[in-house]
N, C-alpha and C. Protein backbone atom coordinates (compact mmCIF):
# COMPACT_ATOMS: atom_id res chain seq x y z
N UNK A 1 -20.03 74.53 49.33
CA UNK A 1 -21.37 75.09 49.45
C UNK A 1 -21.82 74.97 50.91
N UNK A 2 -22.18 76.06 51.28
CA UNK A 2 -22.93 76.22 52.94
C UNK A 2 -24.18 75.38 52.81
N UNK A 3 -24.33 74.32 53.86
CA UNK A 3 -25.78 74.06 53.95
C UNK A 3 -26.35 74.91 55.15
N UNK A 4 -27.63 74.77 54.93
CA UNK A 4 -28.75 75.70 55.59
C UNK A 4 -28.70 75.37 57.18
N UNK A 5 -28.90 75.74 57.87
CA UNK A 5 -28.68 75.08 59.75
C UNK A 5 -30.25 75.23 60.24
N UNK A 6 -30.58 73.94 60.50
CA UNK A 6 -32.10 74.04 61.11
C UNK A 6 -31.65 73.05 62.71
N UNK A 7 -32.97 73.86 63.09
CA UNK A 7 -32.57 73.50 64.95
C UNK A 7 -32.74 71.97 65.14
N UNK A 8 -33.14 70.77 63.72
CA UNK A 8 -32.82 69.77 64.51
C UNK A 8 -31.48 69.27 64.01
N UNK A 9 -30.80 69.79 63.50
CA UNK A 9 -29.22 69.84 62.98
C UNK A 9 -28.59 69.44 64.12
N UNK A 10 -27.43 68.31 64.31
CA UNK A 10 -26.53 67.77 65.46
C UNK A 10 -25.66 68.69 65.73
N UNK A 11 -25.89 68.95 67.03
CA UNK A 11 -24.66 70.15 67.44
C UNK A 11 -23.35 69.63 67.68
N UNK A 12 -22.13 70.26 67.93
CA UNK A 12 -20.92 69.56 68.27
C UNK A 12 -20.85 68.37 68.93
N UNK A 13 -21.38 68.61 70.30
CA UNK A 13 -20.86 68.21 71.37
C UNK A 13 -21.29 66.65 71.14
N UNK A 14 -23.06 66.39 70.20
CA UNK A 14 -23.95 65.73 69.98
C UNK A 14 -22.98 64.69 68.61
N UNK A 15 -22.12 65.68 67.74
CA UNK A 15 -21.59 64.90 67.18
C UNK A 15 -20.47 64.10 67.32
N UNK A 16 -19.88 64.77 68.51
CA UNK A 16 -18.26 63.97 68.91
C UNK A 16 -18.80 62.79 69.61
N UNK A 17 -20.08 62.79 70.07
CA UNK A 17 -20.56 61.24 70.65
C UNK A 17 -21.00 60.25 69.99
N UNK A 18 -21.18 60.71 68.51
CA UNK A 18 -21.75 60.07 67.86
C UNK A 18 -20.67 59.65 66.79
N UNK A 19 -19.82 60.04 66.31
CA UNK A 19 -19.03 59.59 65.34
C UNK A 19 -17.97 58.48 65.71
N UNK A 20 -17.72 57.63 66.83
CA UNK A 20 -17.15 56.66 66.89
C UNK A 20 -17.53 55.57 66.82
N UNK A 21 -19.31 55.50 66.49
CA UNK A 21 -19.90 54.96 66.62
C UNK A 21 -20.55 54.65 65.21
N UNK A 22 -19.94 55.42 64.04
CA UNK A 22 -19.93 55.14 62.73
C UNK A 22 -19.35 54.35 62.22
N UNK A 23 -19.14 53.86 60.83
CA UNK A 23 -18.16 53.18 60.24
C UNK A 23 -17.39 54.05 60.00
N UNK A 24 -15.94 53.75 59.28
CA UNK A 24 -15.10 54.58 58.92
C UNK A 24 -14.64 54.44 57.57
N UNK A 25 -14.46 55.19 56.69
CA UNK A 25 -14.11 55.22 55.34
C UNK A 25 -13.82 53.85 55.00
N UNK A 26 -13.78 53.36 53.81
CA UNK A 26 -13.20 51.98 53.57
C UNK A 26 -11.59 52.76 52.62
N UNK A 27 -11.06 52.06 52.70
CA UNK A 27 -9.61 52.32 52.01
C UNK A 27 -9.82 52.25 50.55
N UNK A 28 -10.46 51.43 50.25
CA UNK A 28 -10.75 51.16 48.71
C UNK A 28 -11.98 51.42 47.76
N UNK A 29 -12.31 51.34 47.31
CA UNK A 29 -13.59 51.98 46.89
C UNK A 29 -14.13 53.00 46.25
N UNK A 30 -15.38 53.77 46.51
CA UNK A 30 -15.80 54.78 46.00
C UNK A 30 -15.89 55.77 47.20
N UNK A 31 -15.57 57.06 47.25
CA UNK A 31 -14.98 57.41 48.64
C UNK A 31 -17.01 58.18 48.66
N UNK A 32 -17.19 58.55 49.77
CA UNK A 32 -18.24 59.13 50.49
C UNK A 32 -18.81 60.54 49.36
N UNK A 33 -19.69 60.86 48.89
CA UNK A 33 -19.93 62.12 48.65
C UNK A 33 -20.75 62.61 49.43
N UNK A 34 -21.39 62.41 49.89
CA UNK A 34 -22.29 62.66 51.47
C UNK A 34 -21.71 62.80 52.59
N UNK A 35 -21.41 63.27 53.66
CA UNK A 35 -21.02 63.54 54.56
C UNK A 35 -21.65 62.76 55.49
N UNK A 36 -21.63 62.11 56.71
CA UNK A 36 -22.48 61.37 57.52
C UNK A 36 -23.09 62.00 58.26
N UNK A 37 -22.44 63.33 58.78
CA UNK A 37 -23.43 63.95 59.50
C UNK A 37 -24.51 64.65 58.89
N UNK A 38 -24.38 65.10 57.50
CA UNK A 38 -25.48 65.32 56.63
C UNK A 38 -26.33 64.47 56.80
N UNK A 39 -25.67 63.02 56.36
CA UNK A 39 -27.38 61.92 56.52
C UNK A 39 -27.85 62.15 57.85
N UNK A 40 -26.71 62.05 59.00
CA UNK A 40 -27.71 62.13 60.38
C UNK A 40 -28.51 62.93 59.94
N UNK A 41 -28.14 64.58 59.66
CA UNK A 41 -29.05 65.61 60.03
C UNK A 41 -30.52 65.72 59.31
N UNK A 42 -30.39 64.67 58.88
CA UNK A 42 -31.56 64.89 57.38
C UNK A 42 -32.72 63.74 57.50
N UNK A 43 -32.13 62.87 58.83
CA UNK A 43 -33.04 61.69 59.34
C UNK A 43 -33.39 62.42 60.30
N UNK A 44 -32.59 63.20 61.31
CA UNK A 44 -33.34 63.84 62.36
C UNK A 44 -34.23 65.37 62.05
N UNK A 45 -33.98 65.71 60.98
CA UNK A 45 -35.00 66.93 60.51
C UNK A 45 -36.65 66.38 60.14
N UNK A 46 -37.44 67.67 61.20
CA UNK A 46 -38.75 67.25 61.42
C UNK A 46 -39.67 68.68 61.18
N UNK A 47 -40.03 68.62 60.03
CA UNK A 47 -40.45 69.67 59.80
C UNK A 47 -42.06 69.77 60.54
N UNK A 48 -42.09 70.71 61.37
CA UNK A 48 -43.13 70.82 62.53
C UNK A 48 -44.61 71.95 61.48
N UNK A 49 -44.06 72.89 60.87
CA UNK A 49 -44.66 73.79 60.53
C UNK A 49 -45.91 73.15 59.62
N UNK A 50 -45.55 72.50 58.80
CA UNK A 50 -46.46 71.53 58.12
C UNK A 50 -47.51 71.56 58.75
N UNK A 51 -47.38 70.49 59.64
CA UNK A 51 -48.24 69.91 60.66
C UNK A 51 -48.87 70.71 61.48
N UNK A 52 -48.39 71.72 62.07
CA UNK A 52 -49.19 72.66 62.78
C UNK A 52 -49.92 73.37 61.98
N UNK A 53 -49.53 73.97 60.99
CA UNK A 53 -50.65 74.95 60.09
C UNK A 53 -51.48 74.16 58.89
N UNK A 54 -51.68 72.67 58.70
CA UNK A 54 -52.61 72.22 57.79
C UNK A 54 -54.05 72.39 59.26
N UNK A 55 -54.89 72.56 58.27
CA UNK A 55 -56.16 72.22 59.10
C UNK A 55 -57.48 71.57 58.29
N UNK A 56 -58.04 71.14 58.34
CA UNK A 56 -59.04 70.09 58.16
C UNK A 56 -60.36 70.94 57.20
């Protein structure tokens, strides 16, 4: 399944700096169903529109 691409989504270059700096699979276990850069992208998504168009 395609996820959706919003502009605060980690771009390449943003992710090759960032993934050595993760953990790495464990050998044993329950393997990942999440992707990590999904969680990044979903801590750094900031939905602006909200906020600009509520008004008082």
């Amino acid at each position: 399944m395609s996820q959706p691409y919003y502009d605060s989504n980690l771009r390449e270059e943003e992710w090759q700096r960032i993934t050595p700096l993760l953990p790495s699979q464990k050998p044993v276990g329950k393997l990942r169903e999440v992707s990590l850069r999904e969680v990044l992208n979903a801590i750094f998504y900031r939905p602006t529109r909200c906020a600009t168009s509520f008004r008082w």
